[in-house]
PDB file of N, CA and C in Angstrom:
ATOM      1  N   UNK A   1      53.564  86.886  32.590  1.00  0.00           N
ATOM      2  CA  UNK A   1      54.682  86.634  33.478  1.00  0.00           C
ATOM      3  C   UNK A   1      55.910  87.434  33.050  1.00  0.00           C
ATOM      4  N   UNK A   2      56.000  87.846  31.778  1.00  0.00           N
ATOM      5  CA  UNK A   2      57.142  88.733  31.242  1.00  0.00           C
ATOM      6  C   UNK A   2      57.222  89.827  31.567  1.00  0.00           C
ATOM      7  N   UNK A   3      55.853  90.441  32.182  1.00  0.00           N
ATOM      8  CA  UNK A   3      55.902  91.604  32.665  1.00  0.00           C
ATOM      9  C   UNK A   3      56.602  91.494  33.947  1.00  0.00           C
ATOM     10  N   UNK A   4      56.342  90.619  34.715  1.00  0.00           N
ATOM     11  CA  UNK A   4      56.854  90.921  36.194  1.00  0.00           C
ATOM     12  C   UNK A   4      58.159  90.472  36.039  1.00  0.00           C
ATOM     13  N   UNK A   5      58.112  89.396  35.688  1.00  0.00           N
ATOM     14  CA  UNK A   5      59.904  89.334  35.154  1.00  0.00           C
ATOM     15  C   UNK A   5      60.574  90.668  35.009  1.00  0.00           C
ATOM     16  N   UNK A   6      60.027  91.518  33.773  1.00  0.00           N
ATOM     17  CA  UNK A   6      60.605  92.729  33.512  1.00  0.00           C
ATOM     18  C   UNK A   6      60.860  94.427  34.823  1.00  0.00           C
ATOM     19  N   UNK A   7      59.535  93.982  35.429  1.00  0.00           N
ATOM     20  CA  UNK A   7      59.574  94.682  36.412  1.00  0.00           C
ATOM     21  C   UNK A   7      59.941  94.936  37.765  1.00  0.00           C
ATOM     22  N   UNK A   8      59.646  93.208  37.907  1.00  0.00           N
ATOM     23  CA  UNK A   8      60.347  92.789  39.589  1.00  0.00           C
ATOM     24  C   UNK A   8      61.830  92.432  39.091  1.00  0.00           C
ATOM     25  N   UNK A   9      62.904  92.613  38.551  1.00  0.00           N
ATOM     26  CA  UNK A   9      63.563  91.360  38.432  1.00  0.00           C
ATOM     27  C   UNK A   9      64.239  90.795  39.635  1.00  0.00           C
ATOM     28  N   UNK A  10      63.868  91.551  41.180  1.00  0.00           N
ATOM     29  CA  UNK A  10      64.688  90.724  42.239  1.00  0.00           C
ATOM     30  C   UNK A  10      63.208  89.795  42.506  1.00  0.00           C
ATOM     31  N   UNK A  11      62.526  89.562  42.031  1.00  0.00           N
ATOM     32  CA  UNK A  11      61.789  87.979  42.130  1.00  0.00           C
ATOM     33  C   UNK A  11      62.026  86.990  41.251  1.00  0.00           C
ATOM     34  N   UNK A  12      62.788  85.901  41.810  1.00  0.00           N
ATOM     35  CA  UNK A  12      63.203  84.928  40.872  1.00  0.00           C
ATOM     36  C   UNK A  12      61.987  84.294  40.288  1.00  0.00           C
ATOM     37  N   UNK A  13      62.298  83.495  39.023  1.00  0.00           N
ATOM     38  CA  UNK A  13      61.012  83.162  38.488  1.00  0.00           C
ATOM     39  C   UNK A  13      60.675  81.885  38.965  1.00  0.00           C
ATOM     40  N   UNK A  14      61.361  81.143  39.466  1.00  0.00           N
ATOM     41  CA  UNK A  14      60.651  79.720  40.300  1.00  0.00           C
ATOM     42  C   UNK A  14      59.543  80.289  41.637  1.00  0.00           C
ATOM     43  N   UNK A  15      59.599  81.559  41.913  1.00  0.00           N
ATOM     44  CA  UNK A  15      58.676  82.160  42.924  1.00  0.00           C
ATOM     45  C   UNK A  15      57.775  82.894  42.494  1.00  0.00           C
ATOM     46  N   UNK A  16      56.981  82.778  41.273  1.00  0.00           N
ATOM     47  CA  UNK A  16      56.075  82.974  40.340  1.00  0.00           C
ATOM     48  C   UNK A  16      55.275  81.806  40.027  1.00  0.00           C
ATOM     49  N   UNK A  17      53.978  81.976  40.949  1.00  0.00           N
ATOM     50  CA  UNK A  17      53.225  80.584  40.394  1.00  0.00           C
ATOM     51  C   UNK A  17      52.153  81.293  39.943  1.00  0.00           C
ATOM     52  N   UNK A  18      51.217  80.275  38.958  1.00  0.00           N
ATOM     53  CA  UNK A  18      49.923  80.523  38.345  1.00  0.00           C
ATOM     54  C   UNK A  18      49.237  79.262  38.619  1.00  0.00           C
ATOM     55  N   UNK A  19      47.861  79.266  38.934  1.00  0.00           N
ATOM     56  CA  UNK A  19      47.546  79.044  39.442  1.00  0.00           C
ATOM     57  C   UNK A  19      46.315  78.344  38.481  1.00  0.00           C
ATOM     58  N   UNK A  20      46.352  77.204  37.785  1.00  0.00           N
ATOM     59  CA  UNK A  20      45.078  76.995  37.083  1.00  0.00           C
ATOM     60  C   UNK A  20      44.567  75.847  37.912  1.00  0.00           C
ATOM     61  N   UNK A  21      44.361  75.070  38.896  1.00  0.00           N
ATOM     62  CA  UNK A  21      43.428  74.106  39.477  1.00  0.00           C
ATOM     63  C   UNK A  21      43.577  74.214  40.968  1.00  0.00           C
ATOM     64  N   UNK A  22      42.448  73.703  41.812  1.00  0.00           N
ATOM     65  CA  UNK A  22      43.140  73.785  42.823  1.00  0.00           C
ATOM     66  C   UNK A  22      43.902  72.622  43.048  1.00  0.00           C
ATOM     67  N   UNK A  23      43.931  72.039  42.837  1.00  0.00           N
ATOM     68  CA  UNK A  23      45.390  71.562  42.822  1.00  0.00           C
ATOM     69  C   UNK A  23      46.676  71.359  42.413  1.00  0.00           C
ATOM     70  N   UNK A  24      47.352  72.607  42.089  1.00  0.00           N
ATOM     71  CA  UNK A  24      48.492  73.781  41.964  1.00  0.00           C
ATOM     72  C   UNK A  24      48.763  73.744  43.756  1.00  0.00           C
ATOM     73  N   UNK A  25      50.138  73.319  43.689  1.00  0.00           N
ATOM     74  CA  UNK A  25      50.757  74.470  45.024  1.00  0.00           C
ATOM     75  C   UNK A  25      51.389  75.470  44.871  1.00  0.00           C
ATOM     76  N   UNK A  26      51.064  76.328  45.622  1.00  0.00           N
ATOM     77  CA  UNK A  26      51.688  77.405  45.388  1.00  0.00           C
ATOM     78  C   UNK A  26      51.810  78.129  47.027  1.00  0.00           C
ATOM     79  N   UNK A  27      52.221  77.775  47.800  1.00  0.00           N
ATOM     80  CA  UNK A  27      52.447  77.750  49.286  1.00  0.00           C
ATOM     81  C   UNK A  27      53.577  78.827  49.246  1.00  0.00           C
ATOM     82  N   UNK A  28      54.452  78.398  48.026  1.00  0.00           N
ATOM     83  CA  UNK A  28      55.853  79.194  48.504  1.00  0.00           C
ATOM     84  C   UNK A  28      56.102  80.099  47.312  1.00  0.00           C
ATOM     85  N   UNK A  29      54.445  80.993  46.935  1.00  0.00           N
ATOM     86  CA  UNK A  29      54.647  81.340  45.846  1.00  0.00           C
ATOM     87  C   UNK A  29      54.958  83.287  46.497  1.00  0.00           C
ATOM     88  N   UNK A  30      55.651  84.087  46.112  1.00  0.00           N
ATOM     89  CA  UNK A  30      55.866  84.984  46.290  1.00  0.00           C
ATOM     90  C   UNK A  30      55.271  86.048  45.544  1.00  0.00           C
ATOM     91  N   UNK A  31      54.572  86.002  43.774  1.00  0.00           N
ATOM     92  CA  UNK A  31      53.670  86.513  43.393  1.00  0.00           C
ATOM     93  C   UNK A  31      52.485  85.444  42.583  1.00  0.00           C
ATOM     94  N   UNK A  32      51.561  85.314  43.090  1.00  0.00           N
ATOM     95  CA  UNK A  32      50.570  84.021  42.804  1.00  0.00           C
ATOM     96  C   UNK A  32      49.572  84.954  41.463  1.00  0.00           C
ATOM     97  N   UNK A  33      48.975  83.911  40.481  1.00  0.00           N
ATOM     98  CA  UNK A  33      48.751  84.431  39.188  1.00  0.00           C
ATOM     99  C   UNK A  33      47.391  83.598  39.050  1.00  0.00           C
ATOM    100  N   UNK A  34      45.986  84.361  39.317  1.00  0.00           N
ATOM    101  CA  UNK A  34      45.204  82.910  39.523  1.00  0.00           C
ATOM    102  C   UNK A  34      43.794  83.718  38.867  1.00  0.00           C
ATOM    103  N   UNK A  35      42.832  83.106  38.684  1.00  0.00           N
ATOM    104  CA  UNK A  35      41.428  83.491  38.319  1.00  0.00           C
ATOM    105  C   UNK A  35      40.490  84.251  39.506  1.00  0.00           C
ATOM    106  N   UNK A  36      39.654  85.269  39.253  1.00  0.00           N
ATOM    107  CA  UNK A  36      38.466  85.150  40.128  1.00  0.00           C
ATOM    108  C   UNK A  36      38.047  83.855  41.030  1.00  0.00           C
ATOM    109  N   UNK A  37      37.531  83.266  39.621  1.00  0.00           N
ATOM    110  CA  UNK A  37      36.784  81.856  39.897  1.00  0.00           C
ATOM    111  C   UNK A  37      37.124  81.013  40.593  1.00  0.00           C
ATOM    112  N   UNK A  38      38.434  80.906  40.471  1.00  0.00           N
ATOM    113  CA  UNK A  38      39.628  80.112  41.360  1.00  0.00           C
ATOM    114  C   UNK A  38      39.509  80.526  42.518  1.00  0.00           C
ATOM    115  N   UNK A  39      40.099  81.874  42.620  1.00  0.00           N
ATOM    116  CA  UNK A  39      39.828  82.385  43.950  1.00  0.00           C
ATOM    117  C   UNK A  39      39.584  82.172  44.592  1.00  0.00           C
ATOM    118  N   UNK A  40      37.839  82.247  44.566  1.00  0.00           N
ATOM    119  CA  UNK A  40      36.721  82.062  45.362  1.00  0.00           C
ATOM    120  C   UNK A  40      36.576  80.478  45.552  1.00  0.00           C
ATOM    121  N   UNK A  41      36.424  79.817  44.144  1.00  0.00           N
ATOM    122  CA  UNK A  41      36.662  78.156  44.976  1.00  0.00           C
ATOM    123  C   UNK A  41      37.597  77.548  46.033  1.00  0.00           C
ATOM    124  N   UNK A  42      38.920  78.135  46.103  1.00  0.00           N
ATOM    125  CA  UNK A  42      40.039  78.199  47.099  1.00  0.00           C
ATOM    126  C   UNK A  42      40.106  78.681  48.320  1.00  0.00           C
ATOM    127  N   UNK A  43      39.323  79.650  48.329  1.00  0.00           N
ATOM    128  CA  UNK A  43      39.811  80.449  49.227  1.00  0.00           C
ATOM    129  C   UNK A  43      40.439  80.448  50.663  1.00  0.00           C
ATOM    130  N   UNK A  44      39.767  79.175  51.044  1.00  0.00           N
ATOM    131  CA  UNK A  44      39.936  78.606  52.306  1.00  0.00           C
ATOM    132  C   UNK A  44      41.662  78.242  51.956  1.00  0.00           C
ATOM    133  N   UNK A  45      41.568  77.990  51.077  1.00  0.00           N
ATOM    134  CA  UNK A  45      43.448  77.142  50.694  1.00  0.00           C
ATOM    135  C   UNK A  45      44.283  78.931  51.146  1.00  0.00           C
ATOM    136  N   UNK A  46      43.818  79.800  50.326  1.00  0.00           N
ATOM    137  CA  UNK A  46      44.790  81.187  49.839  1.00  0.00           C
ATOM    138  C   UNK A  46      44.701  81.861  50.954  1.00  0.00           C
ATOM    139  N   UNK A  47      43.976  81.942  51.817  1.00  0.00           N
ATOM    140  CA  UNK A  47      43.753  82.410  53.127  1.00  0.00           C
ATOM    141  C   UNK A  47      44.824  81.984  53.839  1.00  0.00           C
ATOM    142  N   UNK A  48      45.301  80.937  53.937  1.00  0.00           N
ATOM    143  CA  UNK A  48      46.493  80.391  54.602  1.00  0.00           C
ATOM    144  C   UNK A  48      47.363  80.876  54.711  1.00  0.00           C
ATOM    145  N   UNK A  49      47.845  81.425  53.345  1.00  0.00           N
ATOM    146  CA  UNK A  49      48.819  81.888  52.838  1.00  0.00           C
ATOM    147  C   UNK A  49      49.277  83.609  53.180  1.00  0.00           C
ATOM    148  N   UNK A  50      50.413  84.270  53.941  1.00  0.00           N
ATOM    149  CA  UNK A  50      50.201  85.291  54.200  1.00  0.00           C
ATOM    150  C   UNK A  50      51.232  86.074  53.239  1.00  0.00           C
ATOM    151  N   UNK A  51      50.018  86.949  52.285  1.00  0.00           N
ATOM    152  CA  UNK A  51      50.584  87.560  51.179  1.00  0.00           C
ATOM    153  C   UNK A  51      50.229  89.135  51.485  1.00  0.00           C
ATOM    154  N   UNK A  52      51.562  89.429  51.141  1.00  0.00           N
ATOM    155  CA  UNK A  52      52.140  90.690  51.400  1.00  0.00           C
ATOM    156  C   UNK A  52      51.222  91.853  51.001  1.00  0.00           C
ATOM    157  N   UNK A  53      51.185  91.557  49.658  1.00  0.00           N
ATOM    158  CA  UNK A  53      49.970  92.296  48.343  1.00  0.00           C
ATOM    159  C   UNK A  53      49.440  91.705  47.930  1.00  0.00           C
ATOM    160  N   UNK A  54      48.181  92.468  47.449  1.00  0.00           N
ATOM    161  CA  UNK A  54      47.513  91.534  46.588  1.00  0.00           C
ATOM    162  C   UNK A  54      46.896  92.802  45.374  1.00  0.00           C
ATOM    163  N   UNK A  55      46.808  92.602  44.254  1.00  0.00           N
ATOM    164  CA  UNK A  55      46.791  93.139  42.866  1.00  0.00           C
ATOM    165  C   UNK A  55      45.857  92.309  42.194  1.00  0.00           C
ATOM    166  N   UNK A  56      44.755  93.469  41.856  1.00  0.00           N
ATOM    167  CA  UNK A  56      43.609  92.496  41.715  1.00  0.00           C
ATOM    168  C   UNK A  56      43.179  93.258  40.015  1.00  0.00           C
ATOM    169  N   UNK A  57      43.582  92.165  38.868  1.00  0.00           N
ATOM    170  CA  UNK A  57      43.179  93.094  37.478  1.00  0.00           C
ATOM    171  C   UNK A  57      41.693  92.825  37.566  1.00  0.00           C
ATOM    172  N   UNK A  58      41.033  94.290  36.742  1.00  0.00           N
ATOM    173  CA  UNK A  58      39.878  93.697  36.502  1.00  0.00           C
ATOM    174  C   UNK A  58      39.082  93.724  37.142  1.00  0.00           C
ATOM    175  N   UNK A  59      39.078  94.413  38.153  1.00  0.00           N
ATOM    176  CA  UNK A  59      38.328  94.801  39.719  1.00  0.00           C
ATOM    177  C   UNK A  59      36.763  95.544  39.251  1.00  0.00           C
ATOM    178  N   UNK A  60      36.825  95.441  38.552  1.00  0.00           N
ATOM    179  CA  UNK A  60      35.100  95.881  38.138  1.00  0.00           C
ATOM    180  C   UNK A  60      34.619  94.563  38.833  1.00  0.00           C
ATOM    181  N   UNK A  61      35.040  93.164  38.834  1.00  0.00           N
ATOM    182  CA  UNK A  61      34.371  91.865  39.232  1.00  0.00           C
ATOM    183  C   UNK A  61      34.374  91.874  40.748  1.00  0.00           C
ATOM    184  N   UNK A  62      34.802  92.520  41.477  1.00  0.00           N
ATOM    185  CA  UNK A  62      34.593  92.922  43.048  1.00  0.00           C
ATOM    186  C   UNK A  62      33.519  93.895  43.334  1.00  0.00           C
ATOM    187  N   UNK A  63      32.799  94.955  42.342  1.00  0.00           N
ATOM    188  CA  UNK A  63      32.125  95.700  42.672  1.00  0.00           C
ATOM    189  C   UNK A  63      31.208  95.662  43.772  1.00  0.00           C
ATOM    190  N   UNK A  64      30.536  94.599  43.444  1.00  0.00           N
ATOM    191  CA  UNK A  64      29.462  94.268  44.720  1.00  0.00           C
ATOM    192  C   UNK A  64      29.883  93.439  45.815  1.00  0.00           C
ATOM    193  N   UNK A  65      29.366  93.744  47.498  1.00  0.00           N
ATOM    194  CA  UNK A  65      29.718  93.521  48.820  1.00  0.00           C
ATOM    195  C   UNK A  65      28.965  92.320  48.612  1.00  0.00           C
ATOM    196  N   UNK A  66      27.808  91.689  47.914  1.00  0.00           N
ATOM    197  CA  UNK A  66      27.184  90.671  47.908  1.00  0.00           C
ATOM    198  C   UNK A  66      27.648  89.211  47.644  1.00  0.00           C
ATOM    199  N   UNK A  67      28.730  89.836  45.760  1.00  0.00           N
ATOM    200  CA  UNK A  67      28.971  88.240  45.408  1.00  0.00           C
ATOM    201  C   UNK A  67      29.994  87.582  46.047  1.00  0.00           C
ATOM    202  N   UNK A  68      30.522  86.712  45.898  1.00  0.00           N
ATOM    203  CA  UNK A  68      31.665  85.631  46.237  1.00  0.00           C
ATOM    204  C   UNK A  68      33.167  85.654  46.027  1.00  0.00           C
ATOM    205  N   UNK A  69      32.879  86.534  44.919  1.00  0.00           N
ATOM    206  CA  UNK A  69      34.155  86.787  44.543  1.00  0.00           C
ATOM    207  C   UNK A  69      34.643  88.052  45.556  1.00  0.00           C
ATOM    208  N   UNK A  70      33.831  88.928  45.980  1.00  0.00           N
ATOM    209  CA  UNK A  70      34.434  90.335  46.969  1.00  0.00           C
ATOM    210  C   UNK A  70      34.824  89.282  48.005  1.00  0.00           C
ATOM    211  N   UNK A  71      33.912  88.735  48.889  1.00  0.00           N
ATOM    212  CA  UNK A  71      33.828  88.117  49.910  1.00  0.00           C
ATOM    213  C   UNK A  71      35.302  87.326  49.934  1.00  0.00           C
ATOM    214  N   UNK A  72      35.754  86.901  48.759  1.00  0.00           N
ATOM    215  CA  UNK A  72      37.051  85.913  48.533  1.00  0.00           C
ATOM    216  C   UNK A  72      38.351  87.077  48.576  1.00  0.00           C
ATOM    217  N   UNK A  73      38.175  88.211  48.485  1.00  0.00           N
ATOM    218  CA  UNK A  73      39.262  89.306  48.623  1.00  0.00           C
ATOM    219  C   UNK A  73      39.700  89.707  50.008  1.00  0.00           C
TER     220      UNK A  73
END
């Protein structure tokens, strides 16, 4: 989170959520901080949500059109 702090600083940090269960809100989150795994269990929730960008570390775990986790992107 220190990074984006450092980088965004016109995003205040109460509009920085992370995201460890699904049950976290994060409705009014402006940069959301969450797992694969999460992801994909959510998705129906994060779909809702209309986010501007999305920044995905680690994207070797999207490789394939098959698993759950692409499908959740």
């Amino acid at each position: 989170m220190d990074s984006i702090l450092t980088w965004l600083p016109s995003v205040p940090y109460h509009e920085i959520k992370v995201m460890t269960s699904g049950k976290d809100y994060v409705g009014d989150a402006h940069i959301l901080i969450t797992s694969y795994d999460l992801m994909s269990r959510c998705r129906s929730e994060l779909q809702k949500i209309n986010f501007g960008v999305c920044i995905m570390d680690e994207s070797h775990f999207l490789k394939s059109f098959e698993l759950g986790t692409f499908r959740s992107c």
